[in-house]
C-alpha atoms as a PDB file:
ATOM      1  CA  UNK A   1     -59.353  20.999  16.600  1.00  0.00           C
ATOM      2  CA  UNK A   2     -56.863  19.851  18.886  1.00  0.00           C
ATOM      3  CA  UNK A   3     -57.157  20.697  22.653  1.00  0.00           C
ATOM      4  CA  UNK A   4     -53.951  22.628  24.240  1.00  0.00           C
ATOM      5  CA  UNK A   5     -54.363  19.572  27.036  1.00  0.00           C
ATOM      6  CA  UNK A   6     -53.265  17.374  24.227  1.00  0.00           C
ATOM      7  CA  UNK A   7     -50.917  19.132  22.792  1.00  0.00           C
ATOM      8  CA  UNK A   8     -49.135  19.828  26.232  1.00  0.00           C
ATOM      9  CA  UNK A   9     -49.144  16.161  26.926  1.00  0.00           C
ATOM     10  CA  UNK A  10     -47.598  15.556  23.292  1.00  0.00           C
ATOM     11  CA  UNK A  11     -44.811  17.525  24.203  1.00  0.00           C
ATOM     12  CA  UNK A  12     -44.160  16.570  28.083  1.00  0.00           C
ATOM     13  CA  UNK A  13     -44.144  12.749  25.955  1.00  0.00           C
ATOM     14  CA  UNK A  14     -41.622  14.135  23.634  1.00  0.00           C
ATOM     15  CA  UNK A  15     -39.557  15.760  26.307  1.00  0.00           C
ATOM     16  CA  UNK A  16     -39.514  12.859  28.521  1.00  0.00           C
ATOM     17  CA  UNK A  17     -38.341  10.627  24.963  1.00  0.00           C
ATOM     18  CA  UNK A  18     -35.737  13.291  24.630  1.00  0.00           C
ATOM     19  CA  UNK A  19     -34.317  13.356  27.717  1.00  0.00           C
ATOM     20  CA  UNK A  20     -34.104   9.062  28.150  1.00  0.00           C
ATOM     21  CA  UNK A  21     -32.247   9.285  24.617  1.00  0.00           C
ATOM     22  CA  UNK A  22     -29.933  12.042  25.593  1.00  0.00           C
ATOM     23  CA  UNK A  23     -28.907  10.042  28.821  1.00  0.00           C
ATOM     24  CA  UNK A  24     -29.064   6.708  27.511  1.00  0.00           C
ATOM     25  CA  UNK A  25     -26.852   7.883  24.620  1.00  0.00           C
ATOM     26  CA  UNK A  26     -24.512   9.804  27.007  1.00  0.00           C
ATOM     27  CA  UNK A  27     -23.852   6.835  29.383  1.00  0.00           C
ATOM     28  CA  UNK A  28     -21.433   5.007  26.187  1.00  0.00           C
ATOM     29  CA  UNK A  29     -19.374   7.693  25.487  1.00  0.00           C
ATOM     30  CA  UNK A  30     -16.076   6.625  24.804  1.00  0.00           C
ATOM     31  CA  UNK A  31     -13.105   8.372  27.350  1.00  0.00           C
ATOM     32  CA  UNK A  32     -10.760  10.602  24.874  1.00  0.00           C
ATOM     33  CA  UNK A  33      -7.536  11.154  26.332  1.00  0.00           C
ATOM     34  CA  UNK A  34      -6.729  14.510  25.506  1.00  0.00           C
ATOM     35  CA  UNK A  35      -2.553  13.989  26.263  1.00  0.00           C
ATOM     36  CA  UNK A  36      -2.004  11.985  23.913  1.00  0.00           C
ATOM     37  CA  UNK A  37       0.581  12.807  21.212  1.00  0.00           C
ATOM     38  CA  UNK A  38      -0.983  15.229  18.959  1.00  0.00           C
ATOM     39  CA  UNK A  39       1.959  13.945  16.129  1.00  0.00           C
ATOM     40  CA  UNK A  40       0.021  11.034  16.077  1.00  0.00           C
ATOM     41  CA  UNK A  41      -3.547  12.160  14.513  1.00  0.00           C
ATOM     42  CA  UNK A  42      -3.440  13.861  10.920  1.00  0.00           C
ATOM     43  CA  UNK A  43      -3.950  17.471  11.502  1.00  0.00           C
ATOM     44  CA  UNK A  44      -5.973  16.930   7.830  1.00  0.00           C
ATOM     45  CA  UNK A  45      -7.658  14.015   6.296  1.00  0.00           C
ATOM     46  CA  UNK A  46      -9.299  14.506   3.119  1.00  0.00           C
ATOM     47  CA  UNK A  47     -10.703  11.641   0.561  1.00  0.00           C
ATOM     48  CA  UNK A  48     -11.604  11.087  -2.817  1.00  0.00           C
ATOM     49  CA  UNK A  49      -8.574  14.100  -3.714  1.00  0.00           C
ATOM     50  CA  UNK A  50      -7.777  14.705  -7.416  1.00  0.00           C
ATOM     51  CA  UNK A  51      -5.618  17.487  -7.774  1.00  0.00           C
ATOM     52  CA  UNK A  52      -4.119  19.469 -10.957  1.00  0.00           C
ATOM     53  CA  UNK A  53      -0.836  20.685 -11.289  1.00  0.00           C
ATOM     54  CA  UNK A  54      -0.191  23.938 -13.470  1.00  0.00           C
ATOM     55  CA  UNK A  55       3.167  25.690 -14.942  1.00  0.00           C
ATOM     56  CA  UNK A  56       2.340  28.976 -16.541  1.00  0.00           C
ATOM     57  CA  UNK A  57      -1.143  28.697 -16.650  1.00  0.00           C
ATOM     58  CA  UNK A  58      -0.936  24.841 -18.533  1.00  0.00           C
ATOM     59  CA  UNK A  59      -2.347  21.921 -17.247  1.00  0.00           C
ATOM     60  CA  UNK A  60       1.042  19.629 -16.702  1.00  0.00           C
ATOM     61  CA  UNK A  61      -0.061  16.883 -13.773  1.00  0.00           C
ATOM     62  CA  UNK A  62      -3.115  15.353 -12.331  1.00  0.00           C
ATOM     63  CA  UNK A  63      -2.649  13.742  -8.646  1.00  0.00           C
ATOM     64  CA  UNK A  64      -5.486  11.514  -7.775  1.00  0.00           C
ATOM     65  CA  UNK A  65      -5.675   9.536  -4.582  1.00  0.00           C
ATOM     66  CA  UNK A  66      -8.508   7.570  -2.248  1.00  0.00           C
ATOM     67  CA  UNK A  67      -6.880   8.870   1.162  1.00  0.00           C
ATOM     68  CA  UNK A  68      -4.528  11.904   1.904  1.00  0.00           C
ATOM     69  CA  UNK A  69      -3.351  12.097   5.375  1.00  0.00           C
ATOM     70  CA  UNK A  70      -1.405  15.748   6.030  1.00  0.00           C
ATOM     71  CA  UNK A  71       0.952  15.354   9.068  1.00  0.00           C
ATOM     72  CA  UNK A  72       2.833  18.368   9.892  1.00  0.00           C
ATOM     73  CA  UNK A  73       3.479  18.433  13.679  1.00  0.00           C
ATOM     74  CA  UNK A  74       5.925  15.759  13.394  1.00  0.00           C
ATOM     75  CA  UNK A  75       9.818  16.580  13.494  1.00  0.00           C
ATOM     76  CA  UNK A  76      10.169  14.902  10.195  1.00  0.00           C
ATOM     77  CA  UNK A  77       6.656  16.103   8.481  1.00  0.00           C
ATOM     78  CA  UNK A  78       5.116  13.637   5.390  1.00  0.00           C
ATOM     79  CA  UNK A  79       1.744  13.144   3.784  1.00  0.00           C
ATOM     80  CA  UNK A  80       0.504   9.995   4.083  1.00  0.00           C
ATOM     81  CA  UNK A  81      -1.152   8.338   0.850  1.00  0.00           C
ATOM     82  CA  UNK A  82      -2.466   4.875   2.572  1.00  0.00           C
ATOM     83  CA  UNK A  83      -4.815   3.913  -0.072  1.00  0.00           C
ATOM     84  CA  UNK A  84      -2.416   4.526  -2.757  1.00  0.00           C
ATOM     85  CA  UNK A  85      -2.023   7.788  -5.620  1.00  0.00           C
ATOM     86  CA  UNK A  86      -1.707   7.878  -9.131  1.00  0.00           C
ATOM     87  CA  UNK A  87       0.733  11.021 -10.989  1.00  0.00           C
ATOM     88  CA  UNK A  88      -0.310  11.562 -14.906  1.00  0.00           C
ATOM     89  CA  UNK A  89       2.046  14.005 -17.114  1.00  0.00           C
ATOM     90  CA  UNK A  90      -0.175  15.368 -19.866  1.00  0.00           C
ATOM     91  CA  UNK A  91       1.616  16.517 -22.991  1.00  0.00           C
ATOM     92  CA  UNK A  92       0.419  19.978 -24.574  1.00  0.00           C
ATOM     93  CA  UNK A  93      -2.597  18.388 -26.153  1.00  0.00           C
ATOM     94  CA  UNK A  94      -3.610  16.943 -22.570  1.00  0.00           C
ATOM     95  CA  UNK A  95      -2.885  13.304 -23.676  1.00  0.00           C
ATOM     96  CA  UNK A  96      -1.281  11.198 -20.671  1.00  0.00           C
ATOM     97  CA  UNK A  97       2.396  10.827 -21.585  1.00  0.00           C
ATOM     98  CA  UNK A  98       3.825   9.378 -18.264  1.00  0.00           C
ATOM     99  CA  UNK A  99       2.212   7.949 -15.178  1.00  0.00           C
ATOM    100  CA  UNK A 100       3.304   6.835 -12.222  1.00  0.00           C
ATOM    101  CA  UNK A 101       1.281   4.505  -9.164  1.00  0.00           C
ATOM    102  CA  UNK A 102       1.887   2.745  -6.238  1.00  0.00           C
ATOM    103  CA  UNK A 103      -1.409   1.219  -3.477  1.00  0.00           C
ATOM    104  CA  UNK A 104       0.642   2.808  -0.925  1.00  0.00           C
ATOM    105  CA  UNK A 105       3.104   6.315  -0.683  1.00  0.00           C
ATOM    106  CA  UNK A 106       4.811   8.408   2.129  1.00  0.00           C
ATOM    107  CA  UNK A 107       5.861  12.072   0.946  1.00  0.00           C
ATOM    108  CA  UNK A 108       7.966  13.527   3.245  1.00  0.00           C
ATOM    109  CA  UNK A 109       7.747  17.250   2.393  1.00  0.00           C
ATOM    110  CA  UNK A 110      10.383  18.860   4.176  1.00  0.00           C
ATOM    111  CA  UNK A 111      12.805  16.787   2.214  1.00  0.00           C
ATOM    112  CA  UNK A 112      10.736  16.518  -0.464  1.00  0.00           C
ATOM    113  CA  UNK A 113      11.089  12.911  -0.821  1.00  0.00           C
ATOM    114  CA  UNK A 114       8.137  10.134  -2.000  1.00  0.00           C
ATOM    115  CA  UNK A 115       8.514   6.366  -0.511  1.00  0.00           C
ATOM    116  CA  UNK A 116       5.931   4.635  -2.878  1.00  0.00           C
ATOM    117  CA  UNK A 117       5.094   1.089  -1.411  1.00  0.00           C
ATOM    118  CA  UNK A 118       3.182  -2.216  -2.988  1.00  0.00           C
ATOM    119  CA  UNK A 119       2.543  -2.895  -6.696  1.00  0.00           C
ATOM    120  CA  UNK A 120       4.416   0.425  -7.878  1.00  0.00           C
ATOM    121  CA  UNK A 121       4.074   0.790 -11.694  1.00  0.00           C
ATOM    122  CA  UNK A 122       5.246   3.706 -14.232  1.00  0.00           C
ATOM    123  CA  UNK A 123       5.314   4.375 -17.971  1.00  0.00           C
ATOM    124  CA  UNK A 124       7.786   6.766 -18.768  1.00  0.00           C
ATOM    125  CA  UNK A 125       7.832   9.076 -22.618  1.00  0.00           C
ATOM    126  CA  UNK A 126       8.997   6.535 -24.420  1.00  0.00           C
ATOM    127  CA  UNK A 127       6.410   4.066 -23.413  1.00  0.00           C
ATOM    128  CA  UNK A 128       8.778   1.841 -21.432  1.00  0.00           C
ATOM    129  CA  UNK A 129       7.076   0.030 -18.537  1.00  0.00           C
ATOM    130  CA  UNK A 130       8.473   0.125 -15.133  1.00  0.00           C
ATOM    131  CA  UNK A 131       7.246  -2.165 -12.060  1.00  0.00           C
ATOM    132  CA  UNK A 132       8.815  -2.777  -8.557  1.00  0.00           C
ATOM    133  CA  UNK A 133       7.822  -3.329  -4.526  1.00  0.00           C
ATOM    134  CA  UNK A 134       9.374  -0.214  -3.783  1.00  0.00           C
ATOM    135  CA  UNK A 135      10.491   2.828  -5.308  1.00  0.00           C
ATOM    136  CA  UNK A 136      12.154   6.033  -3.884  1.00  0.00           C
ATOM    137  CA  UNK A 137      12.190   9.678  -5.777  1.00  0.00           C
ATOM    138  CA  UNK A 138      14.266  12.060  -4.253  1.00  0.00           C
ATOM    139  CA  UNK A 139      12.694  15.533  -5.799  1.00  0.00           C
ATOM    140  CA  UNK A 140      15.897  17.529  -4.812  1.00  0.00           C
ATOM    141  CA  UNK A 141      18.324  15.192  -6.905  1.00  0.00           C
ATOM    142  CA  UNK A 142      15.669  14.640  -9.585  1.00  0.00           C
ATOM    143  CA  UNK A 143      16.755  10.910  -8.990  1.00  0.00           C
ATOM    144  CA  UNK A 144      14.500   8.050  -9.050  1.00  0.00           C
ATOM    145  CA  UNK A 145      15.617   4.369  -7.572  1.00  0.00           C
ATOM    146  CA  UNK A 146      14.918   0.734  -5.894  1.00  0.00           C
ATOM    147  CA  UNK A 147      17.340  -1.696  -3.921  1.00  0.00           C
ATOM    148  CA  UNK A 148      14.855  -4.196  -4.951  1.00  0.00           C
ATOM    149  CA  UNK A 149      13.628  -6.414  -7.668  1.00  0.00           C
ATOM    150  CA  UNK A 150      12.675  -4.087 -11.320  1.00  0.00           C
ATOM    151  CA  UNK A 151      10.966  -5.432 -14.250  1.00  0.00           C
ATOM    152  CA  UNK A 152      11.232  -2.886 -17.315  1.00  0.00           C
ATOM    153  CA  UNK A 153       8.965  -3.634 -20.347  1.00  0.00           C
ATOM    154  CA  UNK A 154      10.565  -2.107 -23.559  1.00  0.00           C
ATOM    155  CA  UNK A 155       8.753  -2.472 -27.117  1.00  0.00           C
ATOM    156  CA  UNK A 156      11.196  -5.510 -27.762  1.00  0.00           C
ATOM    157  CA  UNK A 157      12.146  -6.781 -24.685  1.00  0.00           C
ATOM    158  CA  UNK A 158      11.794  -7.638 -21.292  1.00  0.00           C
ATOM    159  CA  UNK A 159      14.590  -6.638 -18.932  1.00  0.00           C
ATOM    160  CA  UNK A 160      14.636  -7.866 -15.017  1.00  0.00           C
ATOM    161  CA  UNK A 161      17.040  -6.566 -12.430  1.00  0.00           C
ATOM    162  CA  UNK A 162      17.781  -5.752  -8.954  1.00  0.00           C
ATOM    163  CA  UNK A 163      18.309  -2.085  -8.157  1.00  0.00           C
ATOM    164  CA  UNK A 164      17.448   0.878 -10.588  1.00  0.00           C
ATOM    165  CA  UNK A 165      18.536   4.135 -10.287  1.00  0.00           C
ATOM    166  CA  UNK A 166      17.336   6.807 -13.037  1.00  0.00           C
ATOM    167  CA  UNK A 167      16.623  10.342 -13.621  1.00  0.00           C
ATOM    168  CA  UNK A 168      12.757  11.407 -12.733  1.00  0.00           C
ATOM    169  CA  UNK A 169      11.315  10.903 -16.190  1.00  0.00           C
ATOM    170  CA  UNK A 170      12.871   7.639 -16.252  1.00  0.00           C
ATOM    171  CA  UNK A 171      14.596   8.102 -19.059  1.00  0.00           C
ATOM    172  CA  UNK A 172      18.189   7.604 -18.163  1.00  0.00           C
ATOM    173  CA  UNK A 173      18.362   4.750 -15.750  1.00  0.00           C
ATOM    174  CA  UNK A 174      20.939   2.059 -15.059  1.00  0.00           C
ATOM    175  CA  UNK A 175      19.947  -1.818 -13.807  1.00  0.00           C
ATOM    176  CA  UNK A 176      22.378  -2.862 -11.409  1.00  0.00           C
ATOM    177  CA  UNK A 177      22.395  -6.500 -11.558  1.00  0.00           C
ATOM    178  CA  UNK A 178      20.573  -6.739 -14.921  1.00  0.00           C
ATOM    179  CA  UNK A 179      18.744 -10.508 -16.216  1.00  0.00           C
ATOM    180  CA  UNK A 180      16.959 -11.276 -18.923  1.00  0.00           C
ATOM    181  CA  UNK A 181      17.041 -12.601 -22.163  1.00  0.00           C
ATOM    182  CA  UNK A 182      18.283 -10.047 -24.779  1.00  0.00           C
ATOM    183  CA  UNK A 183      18.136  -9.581 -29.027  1.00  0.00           C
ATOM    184  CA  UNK A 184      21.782  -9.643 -30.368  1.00  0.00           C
ATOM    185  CA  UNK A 185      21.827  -8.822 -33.534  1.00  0.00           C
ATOM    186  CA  UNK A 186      24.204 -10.404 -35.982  1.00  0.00           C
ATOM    187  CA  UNK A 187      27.147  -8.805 -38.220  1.00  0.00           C
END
C-alpha cells in the first residue's frame, strides 16, 4: 500500500512539472496583432470538400476540391479554391457526362463568376476535349471563354487557337484565331 507521504510528494512533483511546462511553453508565444485586416483571413477554411449538387431531388453535379477558402468580408466577396476543384455533370443514370478542372480557381460569388487558373481541362457532351492556362465562366451570361492559348481535341481532329468563347456546356464555341491542321474532304 502506498503511503499518503508518497503520494503527496507524487503530486507536488507533478505540479512543479506542470507549472515549468506551462511557463516554459508560455514564454514563445507568438504576438497576434489583433488590427489587422480581418478581409485578409478566410472567415471559413474547410478541406478534403466534395459536395453534390441536386435539381428536383436528382443528383446533377459533384464539386470536389483539396482546399476551400470562404471570404466574405471583402467588398468584392470570392471563394478561394488554391489547391484546385474538379465539376462532374452526371447524366440520369449517374454516368459522368462533362467535367471540368483547373489546380487553381477564384469564384467570386457576388458576381457569380469562376477564374480557373493552371492546367484547366474540360470534356464537354460530346466528348470534345478542352485545355487552356486560363479560363473564365461568367454564370450570369452562361458564357464560357480564354484570351489565351486553347487546344480542343475532337474525335478527328486536333484544333489549336487563341481565344475561345462558348456557351457553358461548351457546346457552341468559336476559336478566334484558329490553327491546326484540318480533314477536307474531296467532291
Amino acid at each position: 500500500m502506498i503511503s499518503c507521504k508518497i503520494i503527496m510528494k507524487r503530486m507536488a512533483v507533478a505540479s512543479a512539472i506542470a507549472i515549468c511546462f506551462f511557463f516554459s511553453c508560455s514564454e514563445g508565444n507568438e504576438v497576434v496583432d489583433i488590427s489587422s485586416d480581418p478581409s485578409m483571413t478566410a472567415r471559413l477554411t474547410a478541406t478534403d470538400v466534395t459536395t453534390l449538387v441536386s435539381d428536383s431531388g436528382i443528383t446533377r453535379y459533384r464539386v470536389d476540391a483539396k482546399v476551400w477558402k470562404v471570404f466574405d468580408r471583402v467588398e468584392d466577396p470570392y471563394w478561394d479554391f488554391p489547391e484546385g476543384i474538379h465539376f462532374d455533370r452526371f447524366d440520369p443514370d449517374m454516368n459522368v457526362d462533362a467535367e471540368i478542372e483547373s489546380k487553381k480557381a477564384v469564384y467570386y460569388t457576388t458576381r457569380k463568376f469562376w477564374d480557373l487558373k493552371d492546367s484547366v481541362h474540360a470534356m464537354n457532351l460530346k466528348g470534345e476535349h478542352f485545355e487552356c492556362d486560363q479560363l473564365f465562366w461568367d454564370e450570369k451570361a452562361e458564357r464560357v471563354y480564354t484570351n489565351g492559348k486553347v487546344k480542343i481535341t475532337q474525335q478527328d481532329k486536333i484544333i489549336y487557337g487563341k481565344g475561345f468563347e462558348s456557351n457553358q456546356t461548351f457546346t457552341k464555341y468559336v476559336i478566334k484565331k484558329p490553327e491546326g491542321i484540318f480533314p477536307i474532304e474531296d467532291k
